[in-house]
C-alpha atoms as a PDB file:
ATOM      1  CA  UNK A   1      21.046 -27.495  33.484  1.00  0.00           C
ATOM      2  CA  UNK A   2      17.629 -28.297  32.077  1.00  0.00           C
ATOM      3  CA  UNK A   3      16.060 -25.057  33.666  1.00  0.00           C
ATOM      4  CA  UNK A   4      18.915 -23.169  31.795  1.00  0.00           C
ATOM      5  CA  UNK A   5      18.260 -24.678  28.423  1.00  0.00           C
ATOM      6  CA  UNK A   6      14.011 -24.199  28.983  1.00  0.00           C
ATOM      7  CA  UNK A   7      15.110 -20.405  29.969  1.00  0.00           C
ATOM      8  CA  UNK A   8      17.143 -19.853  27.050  1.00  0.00           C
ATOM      9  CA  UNK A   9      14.909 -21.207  24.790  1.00  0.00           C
ATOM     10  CA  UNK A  10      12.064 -19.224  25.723  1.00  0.00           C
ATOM     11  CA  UNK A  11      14.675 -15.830  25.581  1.00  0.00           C
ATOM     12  CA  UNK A  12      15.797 -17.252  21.627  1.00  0.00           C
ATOM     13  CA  UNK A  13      11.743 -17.510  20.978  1.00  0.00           C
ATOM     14  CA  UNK A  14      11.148 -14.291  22.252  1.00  0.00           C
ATOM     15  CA  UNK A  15      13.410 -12.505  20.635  1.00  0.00           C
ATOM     16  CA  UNK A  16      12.639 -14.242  16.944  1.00  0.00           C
ATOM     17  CA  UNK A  17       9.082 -13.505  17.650  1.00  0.00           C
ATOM     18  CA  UNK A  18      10.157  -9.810  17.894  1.00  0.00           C
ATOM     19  CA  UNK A  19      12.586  -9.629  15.527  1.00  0.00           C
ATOM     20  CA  UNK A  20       9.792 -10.866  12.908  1.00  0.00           C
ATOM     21  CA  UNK A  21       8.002  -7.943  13.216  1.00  0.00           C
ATOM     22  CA  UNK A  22      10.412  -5.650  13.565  1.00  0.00           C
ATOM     23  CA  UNK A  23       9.001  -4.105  10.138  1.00  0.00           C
ATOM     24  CA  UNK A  24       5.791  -4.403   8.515  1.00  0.00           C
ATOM     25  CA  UNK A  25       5.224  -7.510   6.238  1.00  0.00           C
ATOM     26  CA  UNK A  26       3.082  -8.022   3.187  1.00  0.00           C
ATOM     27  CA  UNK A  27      -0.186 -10.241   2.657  1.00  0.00           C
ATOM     28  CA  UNK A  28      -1.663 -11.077  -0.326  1.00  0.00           C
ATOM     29  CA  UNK A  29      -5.240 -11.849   0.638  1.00  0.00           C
ATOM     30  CA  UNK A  30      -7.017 -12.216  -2.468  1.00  0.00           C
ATOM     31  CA  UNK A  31      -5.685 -13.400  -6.228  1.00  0.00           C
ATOM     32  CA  UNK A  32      -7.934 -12.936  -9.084  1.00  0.00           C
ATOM     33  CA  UNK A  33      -7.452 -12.998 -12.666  1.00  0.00           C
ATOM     34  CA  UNK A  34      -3.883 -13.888 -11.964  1.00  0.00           C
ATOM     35  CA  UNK A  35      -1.707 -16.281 -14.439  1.00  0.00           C
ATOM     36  CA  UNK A  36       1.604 -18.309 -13.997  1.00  0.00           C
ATOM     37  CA  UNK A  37       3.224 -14.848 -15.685  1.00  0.00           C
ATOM     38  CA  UNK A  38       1.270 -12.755 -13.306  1.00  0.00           C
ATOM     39  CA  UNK A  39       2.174 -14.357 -10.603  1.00  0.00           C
ATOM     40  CA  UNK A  40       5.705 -14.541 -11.007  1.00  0.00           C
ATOM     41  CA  UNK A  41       5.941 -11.180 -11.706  1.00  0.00           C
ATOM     42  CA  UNK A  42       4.154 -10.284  -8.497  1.00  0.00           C
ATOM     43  CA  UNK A  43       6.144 -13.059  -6.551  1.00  0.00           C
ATOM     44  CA  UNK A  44       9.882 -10.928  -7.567  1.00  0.00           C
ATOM     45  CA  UNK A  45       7.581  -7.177  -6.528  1.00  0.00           C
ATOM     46  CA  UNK A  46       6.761  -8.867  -3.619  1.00  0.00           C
ATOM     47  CA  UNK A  47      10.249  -9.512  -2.722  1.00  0.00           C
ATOM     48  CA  UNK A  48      11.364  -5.634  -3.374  1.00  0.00           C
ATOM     49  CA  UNK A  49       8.025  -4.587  -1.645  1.00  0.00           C
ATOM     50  CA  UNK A  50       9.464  -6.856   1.773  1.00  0.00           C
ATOM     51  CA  UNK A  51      13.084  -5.240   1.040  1.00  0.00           C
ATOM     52  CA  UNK A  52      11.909  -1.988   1.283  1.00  0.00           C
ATOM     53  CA  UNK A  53       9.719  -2.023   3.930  1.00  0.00           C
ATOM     54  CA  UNK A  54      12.340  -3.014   6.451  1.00  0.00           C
ATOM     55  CA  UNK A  55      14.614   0.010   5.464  1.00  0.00           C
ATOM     56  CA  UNK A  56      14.461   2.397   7.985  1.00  0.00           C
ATOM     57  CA  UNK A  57      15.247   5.272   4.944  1.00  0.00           C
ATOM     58  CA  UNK A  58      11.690   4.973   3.639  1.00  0.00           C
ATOM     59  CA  UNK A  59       9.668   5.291   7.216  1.00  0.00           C
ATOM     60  CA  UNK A  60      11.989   8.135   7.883  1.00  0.00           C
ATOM     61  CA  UNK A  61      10.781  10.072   4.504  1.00  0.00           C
ATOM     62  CA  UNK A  62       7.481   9.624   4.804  1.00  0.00           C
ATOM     63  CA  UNK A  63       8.260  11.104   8.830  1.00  0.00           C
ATOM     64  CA  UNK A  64       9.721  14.133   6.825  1.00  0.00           C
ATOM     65  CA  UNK A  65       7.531  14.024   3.632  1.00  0.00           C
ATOM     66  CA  UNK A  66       5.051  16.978   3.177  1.00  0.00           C
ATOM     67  CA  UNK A  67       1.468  16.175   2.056  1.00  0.00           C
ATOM     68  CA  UNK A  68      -0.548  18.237  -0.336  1.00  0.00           C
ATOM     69  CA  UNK A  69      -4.255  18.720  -0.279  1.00  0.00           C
ATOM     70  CA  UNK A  70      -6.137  18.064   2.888  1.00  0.00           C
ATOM     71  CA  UNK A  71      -4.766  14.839   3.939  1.00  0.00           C
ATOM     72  CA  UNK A  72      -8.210  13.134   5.279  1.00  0.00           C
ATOM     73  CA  UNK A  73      -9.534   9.245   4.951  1.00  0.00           C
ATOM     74  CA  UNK A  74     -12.416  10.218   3.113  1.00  0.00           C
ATOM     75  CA  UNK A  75     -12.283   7.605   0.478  1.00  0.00           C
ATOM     76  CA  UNK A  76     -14.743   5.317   2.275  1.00  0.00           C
ATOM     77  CA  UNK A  77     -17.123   7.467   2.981  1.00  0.00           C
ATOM     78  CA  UNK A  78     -19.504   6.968  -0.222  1.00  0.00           C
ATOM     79  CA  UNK A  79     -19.867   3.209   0.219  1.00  0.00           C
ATOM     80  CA  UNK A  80     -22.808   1.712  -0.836  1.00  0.00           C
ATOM     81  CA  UNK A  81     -25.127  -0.293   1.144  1.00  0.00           C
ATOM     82  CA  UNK A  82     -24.249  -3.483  -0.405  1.00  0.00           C
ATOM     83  CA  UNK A  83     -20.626  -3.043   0.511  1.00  0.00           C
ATOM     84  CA  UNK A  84     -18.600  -6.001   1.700  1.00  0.00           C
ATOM     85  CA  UNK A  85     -16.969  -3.602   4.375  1.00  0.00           C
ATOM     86  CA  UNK A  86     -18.916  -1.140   6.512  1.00  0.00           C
ATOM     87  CA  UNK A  87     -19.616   2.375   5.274  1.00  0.00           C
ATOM     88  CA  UNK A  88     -17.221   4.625   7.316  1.00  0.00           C
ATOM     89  CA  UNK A  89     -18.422   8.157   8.519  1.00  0.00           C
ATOM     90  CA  UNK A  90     -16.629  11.176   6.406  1.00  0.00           C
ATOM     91  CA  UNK A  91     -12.977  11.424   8.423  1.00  0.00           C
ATOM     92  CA  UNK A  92     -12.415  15.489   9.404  1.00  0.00           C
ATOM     93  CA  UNK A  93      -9.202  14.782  10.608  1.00  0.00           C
ATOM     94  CA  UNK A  94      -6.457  15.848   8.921  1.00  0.00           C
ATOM     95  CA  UNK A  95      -3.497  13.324   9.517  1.00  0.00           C
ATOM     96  CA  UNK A  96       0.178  14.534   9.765  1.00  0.00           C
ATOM     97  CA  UNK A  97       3.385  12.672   8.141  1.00  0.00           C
ATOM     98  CA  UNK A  98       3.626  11.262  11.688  1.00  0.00           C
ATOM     99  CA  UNK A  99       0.427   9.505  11.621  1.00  0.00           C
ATOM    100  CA  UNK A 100       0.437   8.566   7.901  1.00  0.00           C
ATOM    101  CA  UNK A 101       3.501   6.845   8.748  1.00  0.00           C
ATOM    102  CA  UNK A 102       2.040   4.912  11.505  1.00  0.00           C
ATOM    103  CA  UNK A 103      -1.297   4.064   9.531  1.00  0.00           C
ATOM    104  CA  UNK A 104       1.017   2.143   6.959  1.00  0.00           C
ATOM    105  CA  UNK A 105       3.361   0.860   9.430  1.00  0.00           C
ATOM    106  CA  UNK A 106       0.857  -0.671  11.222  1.00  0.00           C
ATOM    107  CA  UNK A 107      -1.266  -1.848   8.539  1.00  0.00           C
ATOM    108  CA  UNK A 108      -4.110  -0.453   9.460  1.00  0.00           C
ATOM    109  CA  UNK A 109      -6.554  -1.368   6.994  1.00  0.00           C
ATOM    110  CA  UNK A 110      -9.978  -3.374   7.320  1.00  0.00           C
ATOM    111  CA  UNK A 111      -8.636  -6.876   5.796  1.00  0.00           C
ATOM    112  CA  UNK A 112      -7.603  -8.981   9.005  1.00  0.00           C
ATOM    113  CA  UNK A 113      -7.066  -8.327  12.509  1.00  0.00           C
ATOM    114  CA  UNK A 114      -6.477  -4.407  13.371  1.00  0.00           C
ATOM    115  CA  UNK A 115      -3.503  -2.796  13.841  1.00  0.00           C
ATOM    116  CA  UNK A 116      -1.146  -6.236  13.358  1.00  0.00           C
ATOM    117  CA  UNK A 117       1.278  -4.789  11.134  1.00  0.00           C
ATOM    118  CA  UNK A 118       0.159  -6.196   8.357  1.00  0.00           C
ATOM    119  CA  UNK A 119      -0.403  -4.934   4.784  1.00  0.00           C
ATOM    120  CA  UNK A 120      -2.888  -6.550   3.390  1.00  0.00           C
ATOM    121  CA  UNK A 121      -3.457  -7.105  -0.457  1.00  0.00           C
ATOM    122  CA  UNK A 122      -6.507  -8.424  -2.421  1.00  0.00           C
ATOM    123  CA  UNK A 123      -5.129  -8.156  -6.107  1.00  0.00           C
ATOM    124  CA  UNK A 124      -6.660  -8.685  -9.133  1.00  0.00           C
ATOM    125  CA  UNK A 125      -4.774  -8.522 -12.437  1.00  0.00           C
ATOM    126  CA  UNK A 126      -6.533  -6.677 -15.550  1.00  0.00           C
ATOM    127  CA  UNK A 127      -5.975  -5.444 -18.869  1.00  0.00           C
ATOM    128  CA  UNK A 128      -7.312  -1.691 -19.360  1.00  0.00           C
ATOM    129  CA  UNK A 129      -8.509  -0.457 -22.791  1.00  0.00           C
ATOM    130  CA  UNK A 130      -7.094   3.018 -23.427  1.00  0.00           C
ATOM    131  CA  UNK A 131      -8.929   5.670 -22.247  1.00  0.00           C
ATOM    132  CA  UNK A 132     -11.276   8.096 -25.049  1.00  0.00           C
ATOM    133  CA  UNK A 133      -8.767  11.231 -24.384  1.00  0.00           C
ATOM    134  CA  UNK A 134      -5.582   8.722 -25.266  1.00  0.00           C
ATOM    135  CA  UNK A 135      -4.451   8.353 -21.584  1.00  0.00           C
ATOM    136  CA  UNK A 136      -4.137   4.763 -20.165  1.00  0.00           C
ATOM    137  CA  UNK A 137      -5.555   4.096 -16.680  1.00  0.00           C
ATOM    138  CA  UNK A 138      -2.771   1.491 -14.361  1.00  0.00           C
ATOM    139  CA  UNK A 139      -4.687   0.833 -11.635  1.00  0.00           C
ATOM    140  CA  UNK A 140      -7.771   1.152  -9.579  1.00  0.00           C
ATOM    141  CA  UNK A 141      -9.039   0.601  -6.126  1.00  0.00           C
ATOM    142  CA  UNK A 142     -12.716  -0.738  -5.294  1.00  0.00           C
ATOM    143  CA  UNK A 143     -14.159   0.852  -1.694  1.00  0.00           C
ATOM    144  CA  UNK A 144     -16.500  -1.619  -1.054  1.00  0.00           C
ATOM    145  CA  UNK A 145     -14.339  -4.871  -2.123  1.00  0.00           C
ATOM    146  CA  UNK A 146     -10.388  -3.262  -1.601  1.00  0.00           C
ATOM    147  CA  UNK A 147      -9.797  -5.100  -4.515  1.00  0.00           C
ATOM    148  CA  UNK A 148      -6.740  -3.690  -6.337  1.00  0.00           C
ATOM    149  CA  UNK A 149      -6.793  -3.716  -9.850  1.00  0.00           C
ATOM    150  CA  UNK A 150      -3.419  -3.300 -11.778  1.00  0.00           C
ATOM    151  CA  UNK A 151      -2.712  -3.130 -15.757  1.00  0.00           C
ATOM    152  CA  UNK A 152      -0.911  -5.994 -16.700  1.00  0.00           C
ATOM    153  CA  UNK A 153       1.227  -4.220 -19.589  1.00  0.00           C
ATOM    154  CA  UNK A 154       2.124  -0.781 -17.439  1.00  0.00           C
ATOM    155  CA  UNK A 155       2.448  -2.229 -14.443  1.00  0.00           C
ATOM    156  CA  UNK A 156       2.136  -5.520 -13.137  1.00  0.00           C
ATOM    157  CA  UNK A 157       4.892  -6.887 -16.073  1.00  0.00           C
ATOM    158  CA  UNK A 158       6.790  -3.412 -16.263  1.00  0.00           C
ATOM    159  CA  UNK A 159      10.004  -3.212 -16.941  1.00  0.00           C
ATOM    160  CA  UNK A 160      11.336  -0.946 -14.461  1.00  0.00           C
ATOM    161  CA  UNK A 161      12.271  -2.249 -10.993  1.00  0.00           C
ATOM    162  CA  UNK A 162       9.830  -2.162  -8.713  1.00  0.00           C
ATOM    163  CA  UNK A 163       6.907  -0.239 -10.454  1.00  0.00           C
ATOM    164  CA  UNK A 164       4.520  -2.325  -9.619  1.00  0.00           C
ATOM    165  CA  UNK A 165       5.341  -2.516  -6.187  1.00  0.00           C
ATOM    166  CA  UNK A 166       5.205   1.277  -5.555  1.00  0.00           C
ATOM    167  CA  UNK A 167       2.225   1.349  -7.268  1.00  0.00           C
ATOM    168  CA  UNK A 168       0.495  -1.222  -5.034  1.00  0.00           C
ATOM    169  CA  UNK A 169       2.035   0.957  -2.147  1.00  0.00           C
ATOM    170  CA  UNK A 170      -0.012   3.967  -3.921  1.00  0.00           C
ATOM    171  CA  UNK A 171      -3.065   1.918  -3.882  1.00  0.00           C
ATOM    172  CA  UNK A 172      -2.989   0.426  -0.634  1.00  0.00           C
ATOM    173  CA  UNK A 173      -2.823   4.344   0.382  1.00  0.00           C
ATOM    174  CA  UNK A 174      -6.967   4.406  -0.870  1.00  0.00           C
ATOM    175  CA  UNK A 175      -7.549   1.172   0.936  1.00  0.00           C
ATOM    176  CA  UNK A 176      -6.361   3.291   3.768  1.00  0.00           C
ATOM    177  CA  UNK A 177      -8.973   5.847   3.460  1.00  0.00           C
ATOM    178  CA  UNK A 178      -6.943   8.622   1.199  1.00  0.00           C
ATOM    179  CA  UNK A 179      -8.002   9.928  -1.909  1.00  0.00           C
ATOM    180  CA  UNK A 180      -6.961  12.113  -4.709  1.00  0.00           C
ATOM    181  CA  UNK A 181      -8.848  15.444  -6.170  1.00  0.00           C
ATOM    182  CA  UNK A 182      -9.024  13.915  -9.359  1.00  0.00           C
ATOM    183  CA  UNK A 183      -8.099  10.616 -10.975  1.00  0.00           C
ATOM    184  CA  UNK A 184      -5.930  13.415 -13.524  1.00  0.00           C
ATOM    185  CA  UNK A 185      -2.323  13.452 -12.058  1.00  0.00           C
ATOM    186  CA  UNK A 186      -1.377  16.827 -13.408  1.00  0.00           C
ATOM    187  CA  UNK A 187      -5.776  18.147 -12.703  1.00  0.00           C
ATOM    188  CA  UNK A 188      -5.180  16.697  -9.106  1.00  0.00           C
ATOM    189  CA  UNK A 189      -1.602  18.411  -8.812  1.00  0.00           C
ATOM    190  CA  UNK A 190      -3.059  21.621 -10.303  1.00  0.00           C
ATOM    191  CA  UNK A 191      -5.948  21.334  -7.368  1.00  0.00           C
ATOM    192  CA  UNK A 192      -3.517  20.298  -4.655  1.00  0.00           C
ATOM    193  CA  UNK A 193      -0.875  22.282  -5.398  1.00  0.00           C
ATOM    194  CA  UNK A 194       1.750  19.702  -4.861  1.00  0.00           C
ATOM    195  CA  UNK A 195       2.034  15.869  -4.290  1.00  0.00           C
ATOM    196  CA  UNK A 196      -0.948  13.971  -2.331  1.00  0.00           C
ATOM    197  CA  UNK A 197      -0.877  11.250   0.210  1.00  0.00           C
ATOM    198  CA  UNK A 198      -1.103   8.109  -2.286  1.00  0.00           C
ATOM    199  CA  UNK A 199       1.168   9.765  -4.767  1.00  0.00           C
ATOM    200  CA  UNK A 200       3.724  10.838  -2.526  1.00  0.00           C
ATOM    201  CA  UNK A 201       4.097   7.260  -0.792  1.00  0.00           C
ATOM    202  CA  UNK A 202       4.436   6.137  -4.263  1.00  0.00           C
ATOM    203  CA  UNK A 203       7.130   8.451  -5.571  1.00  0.00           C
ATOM    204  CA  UNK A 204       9.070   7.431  -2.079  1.00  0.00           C
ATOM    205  CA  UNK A 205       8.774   4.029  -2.719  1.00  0.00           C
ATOM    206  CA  UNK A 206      10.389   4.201  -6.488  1.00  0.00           C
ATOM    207  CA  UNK A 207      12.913   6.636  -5.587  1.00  0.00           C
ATOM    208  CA  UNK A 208      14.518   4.070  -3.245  1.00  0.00           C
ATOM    209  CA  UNK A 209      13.946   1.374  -6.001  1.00  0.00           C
ATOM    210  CA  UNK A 210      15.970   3.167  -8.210  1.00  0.00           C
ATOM    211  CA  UNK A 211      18.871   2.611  -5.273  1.00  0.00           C
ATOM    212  CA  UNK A 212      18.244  -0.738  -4.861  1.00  0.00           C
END
Protein backbone atom coordinates (compact mmCIF):
# COMPACT_ATOMS: atom_id res chain seq x y z
CA UNK A 1 0.00 0.00 0.00
CA UNK A 2 2.81 2.40 0.80
CA UNK A 3 4.66 1.58 -2.58
CA UNK A 4 1.26 2.51 -4.26
CA UNK A 5 0.87 5.83 -2.56
CA UNK A 6 5.04 6.71 -3.19
CA UNK A 7 4.14 5.62 -7.01
CA UNK A 8 1.25 7.74 -7.32
CA UNK A 9 2.70 10.53 -5.88
CA UNK A 10 5.60 10.68 -8.00
CA UNK A 11 2.92 10.14 -11.30
CA UNK A 12 0.65 13.44 -9.60
CA UNK A 13 4.29 15.35 -9.41
CA UNK A 14 5.11 14.51 -12.72
CA UNK A 15 2.36 15.39 -14.34
CA UNK A 16 1.98 19.04 -12.39
CA UNK A 17 5.54 19.57 -13.27
CA UNK A 18 4.43 19.18 -16.94
CA UNK A 19 1.36 20.64 -16.90
CA UNK A 20 3.21 23.95 -15.57
CA UNK A 21 4.87 24.39 -18.56
CA UNK A 22 2.59 23.40 -20.80
CA UNK A 23 2.75 27.18 -22.16
CA UNK A 24 5.27 29.74 -21.85
CA UNK A 25 5.22 31.91 -18.62
CA UNK A 26 6.29 35.46 -17.97
CA UNK A 27 9.31 36.91 -15.81
CA UNK A 28 9.78 40.16 -14.83
CA UNK A 29 13.51 40.37 -14.22
CA UNK A 30 14.21 43.86 -13.70
CA UNK A 31 11.79 46.92 -12.24
CA UNK A 32 12.97 50.37 -12.58
CA UNK A 33 11.36 53.59 -12.28
CA UNK A 34 8.26 51.72 -11.34
CA UNK A 35 5.52 53.23 -8.73
CA UNK A 36 2.62 51.63 -6.64
CA UNK A 37 0.38 52.88 -9.94
CA UNK A 38 2.90 51.38 -12.24
CA UNK A 39 2.99 48.45 -10.79
CA UNK A 40 -0.47 47.67 -10.48
CA UNK A 41 -1.07 48.43 -13.78
CA UNK A 42 1.61 46.03 -14.93
CA UNK A 43 0.49 43.40 -12.23
CA UNK A 44 -3.48 43.25 -14.19
CA UNK A 45 -1.14 43.22 -18.06
CA UNK A 46 0.65 40.65 -16.59
CA UNK A 47 -2.33 38.63 -15.90
CA UNK A 48 -3.77 39.09 -19.70
CA UNK A 49 -0.11 38.59 -20.95
CA UNK A 50 -0.26 34.78 -18.86
CA UNK A 51 -3.99 34.38 -20.33
CA UNK A 52 -2.96 34.70 -23.62
CA UNK A 53 -0.03 32.91 -23.82
CA UNK A 54 -1.65 29.63 -22.92
CA UNK A 55 -4.26 29.98 -25.81
CA UNK A 56 -3.42 27.77 -28.36
CA UNK A 57 -5.28 30.54 -31.01
CA UNK A 58 -2.32 32.91 -30.72
CA UNK A 59 0.73 30.21 -31.33
CA UNK A 60 -1.38 28.97 -34.14
CA UNK A 61 -1.42 32.65 -35.89
CA UNK A 62 1.81 33.42 -35.55
CA UNK A 63 2.31 29.44 -37.27
CA UNK A 64 0.14 31.02 -40.12
CA UNK A 65 1.18 34.74 -39.87
CA UNK A 66 3.24 36.13 -42.85
CA UNK A 67 6.30 38.31 -42.08
CA UNK A 68 7.34 41.33 -44.04
CA UNK A 69 10.84 42.51 -44.63
CA UNK A 70 13.67 40.09 -44.23
CA UNK A 71 12.87 38.49 -41.04
CA UNK A 72 16.63 38.25 -39.52
CA UNK A 73 17.96 38.79 -35.66
CA UNK A 74 20.05 41.51 -36.59
CA UNK A 75 19.20 43.82 -33.81
CA UNK A 76 22.21 42.81 -31.71
CA UNK A 77 24.59 43.02 -33.97
CA UNK A 78 25.83 46.80 -33.33
CA UNK A 79 26.49 46.30 -29.62
CA UNK A 80 29.00 48.18 -28.14
CA UNK A 81 31.93 46.96 -26.33
CA UNK A 82 30.75 47.97 -23.03
CA UNK A 83 27.60 45.95 -23.42
CA UNK A 84 26.21 44.01 -20.49
CA UNK A 85 25.41 41.08 -23.01
CA UNK A 86 27.83 39.82 -25.66
CA UNK A 87 27.92 41.40 -29.11
CA UNK A 88 26.21 38.82 -31.42
CA UNK A 89 27.57 38.25 -35.05
CA UNK A 90 25.05 39.82 -37.88
CA UNK A 91 22.24 36.74 -38.15
CA UNK A 92 21.83 35.85 -42.26
CA UNK A 93 19.21 33.63 -41.54
CA UNK A 94 16.02 34.38 -42.42
CA UNK A 95 13.54 32.73 -39.85
CA UNK A 96 10.09 31.36 -40.98
CA UNK A 97 6.62 31.76 -38.92
CA UNK A 98 7.60 28.26 -37.74
CA UNK A 99 10.69 29.27 -36.07
CA UNK A 100 9.52 32.73 -34.89
CA UNK A 101 6.98 30.85 -33.15
CA UNK A 102 9.34 28.62 -31.44
CA UNK A 103 11.90 31.52 -30.56
CA UNK A 104 8.97 33.10 -28.41
CA UNK A 105 7.62 29.93 -27.23
CA UNK A 106 10.63 28.98 -25.88
CA UNK A 107 11.83 32.14 -24.60
CA UNK A 108 14.75 32.27 -26.13
CA UNK A 109 16.31 35.34 -25.12
CA UNK A 110 19.74 36.04 -23.24
CA UNK A 111 18.15 36.86 -19.61
CA UNK A 112 18.31 33.39 -17.69
CA UNK A 113 18.90 29.94 -18.55
CA UNK A 114 18.44 29.14 -22.50
CA UNK A 115 15.70 27.81 -24.05
CA UNK A 116 13.48 27.32 -20.53
CA UNK A 117 10.40 28.71 -21.76
CA UNK A 118 10.63 31.62 -20.21
CA UNK A 119 9.95 35.24 -21.25
CA UNK A 120 11.92 37.28 -19.62
CA UNK A 121 11.25 41.07 -18.83
CA UNK A 122 13.56 43.85 -17.47
CA UNK A 123 11.05 46.90 -17.47
CA UNK A 124 11.55 50.22 -16.79
CA UNK A 125 8.69 52.74 -16.68
CA UNK A 126 9.27 56.35 -18.37
CA UNK A 127 7.61 59.36 -19.37
CA UNK A 128 8.54 60.46 -23.12
CA UNK A 129 8.50 64.15 -24.16
CA UNK A 130 6.80 64.47 -27.55
CA UNK A 131 8.78 64.09 -30.32
CA UNK A 132 9.99 67.63 -32.63
CA UNK A 133 7.68 66.35 -35.73
CA UNK A 134 4.50 66.01 -33.08
CA UNK A 135 4.64 62.15 -32.92
CA UNK A 136 4.97 60.52 -29.42
CA UNK A 137 7.47 57.66 -29.02
CA UNK A 138 5.71 54.43 -26.49
CA UNK A 139 8.43 52.44 -26.06
CA UNK A 140 11.99 51.52 -26.60
CA UNK A 141 14.33 48.64 -26.31
CA UNK A 142 18.14 48.98 -25.13
CA UNK A 143 20.59 46.13 -26.99
CA UNK A 144 23.13 46.16 -24.63
CA UNK A 145 20.89 46.30 -21.26
CA UNK A 146 17.25 44.60 -22.78
CA UNK A 147 15.84 47.07 -20.75
CA UNK A 148 12.29 47.87 -21.95
CA UNK A 149 11.21 51.20 -21.70
CA UNK A 150 7.38 51.95 -21.90
CA UNK A 151 5.42 55.49 -21.79
CA UNK A 152 3.55 55.64 -18.82
CA UNK A 153 0.51 57.77 -20.34
CA UNK A 154 0.19 55.62 -23.89
CA UNK A 155 0.92 52.62 -22.63
CA UNK A 156 1.79 51.31 -19.44
CA UNK A 157 -1.69 53.12 -17.81
CA UNK A 158 -3.71 52.86 -21.21
CA UNK A 159 -6.98 52.47 -21.28
CA UNK A 160 -7.55 49.81 -23.66
CA UNK A 161 -7.25 46.16 -22.56
CA UNK A 162 -4.21 44.81 -22.86
CA UNK A 163 -2.10 47.50 -24.75
CA UNK A 164 0.52 47.38 -22.79
CA UNK A 165 0.86 43.86 -22.80
CA UNK A 166 1.02 43.51 -26.62
CA UNK A 167 3.28 46.10 -26.67
CA UNK A 168 5.76 44.42 -24.30
CA UNK A 169 5.13 41.30 -26.61
CA UNK A 170 6.35 43.80 -29.56
CA UNK A 171 9.35 44.65 -27.60
CA UNK A 172 10.39 41.48 -26.32
CA UNK A 173 10.38 40.67 -30.29
CA UNK A 174 13.89 43.20 -30.39
CA UNK A 175 15.17 41.52 -27.29
CA UNK A 176 14.86 38.57 -29.56
CA UNK A 177 17.11 39.84 -32.16
CA UNK A 178 14.33 41.46 -34.72
CA UNK A 179 14.27 44.81 -35.86
CA UNK A 180 12.28 47.23 -37.83
CA UNK A 181 13.43 49.39 -41.11
CA UNK A 182 12.64 52.38 -39.38
CA UNK A 183 11.40 53.43 -35.96
CA UNK A 184 8.40 55.28 -38.53
CA UNK A 185 5.46 52.73 -38.56
CA UNK A 186 3.97 53.87 -41.81
CA UNK A 187 8.29 54.70 -43.30
CA UNK A 188 8.96 51.04 -42.07
CA UNK A 189 5.59 49.69 -43.69
CA UNK A 190 6.34 51.74 -46.84
CA UNK A 191 10.03 49.89 -46.82
CA UNK A 192 8.65 46.48 -45.90
CA UNK A 193 5.82 46.43 -47.76
CA UNK A 194 3.64 44.93 -45.14
CA UNK A 195 3.73 44.10 -41.35
CA UNK A 196 7.27 43.12 -39.67
CA UNK A 197 8.16 40.56 -37.11
CA UNK A 198 7.71 42.83 -33.82
CA UNK A 199 4.69 44.52 -35.25
CA UNK A 200 2.94 41.63 -36.40
CA UNK A 201 3.32 39.68 -32.93
CA UNK A 202 1.93 42.79 -31.58
CA UNK A 203 -1.15 43.27 -33.73
CA UNK A 204 -1.81 39.29 -32.88
CA UNK A 205 -1.57 39.81 -29.45
CA UNK A 206 -4.32 42.86 -29.33
CA UNK A 207 -6.53 41.31 -31.75
CA UNK A 208 -7.17 38.45 -29.30
CA UNK A 209 -7.39 41.09 -26.45
CA UNK A 210 -10.10 42.62 -28.04
CA UNK A 211 -11.87 38.87 -27.59
CA UNK A 212 -10.99 38.51 -24.29
Amino acid sequence: MKRFLKTSLVLTLLVVCRNTHAFPTVKVDTLIDFNASDSLALKKELELMDVLLSNPKFWLQIKKAHFFCSAQRTYHSKRKRHSIYPKLKKDKHSYTSQEIHDLLWFGQDEIGSPNDQVINLKLRAKDYPKNKNGSQTHGSTNSGTLIISSDRKTRIHSKIKGKYAAHLLHEYMHVLGFKHKSNSPSINKKKCGGIDVPLRIQKIAEEIFKHM
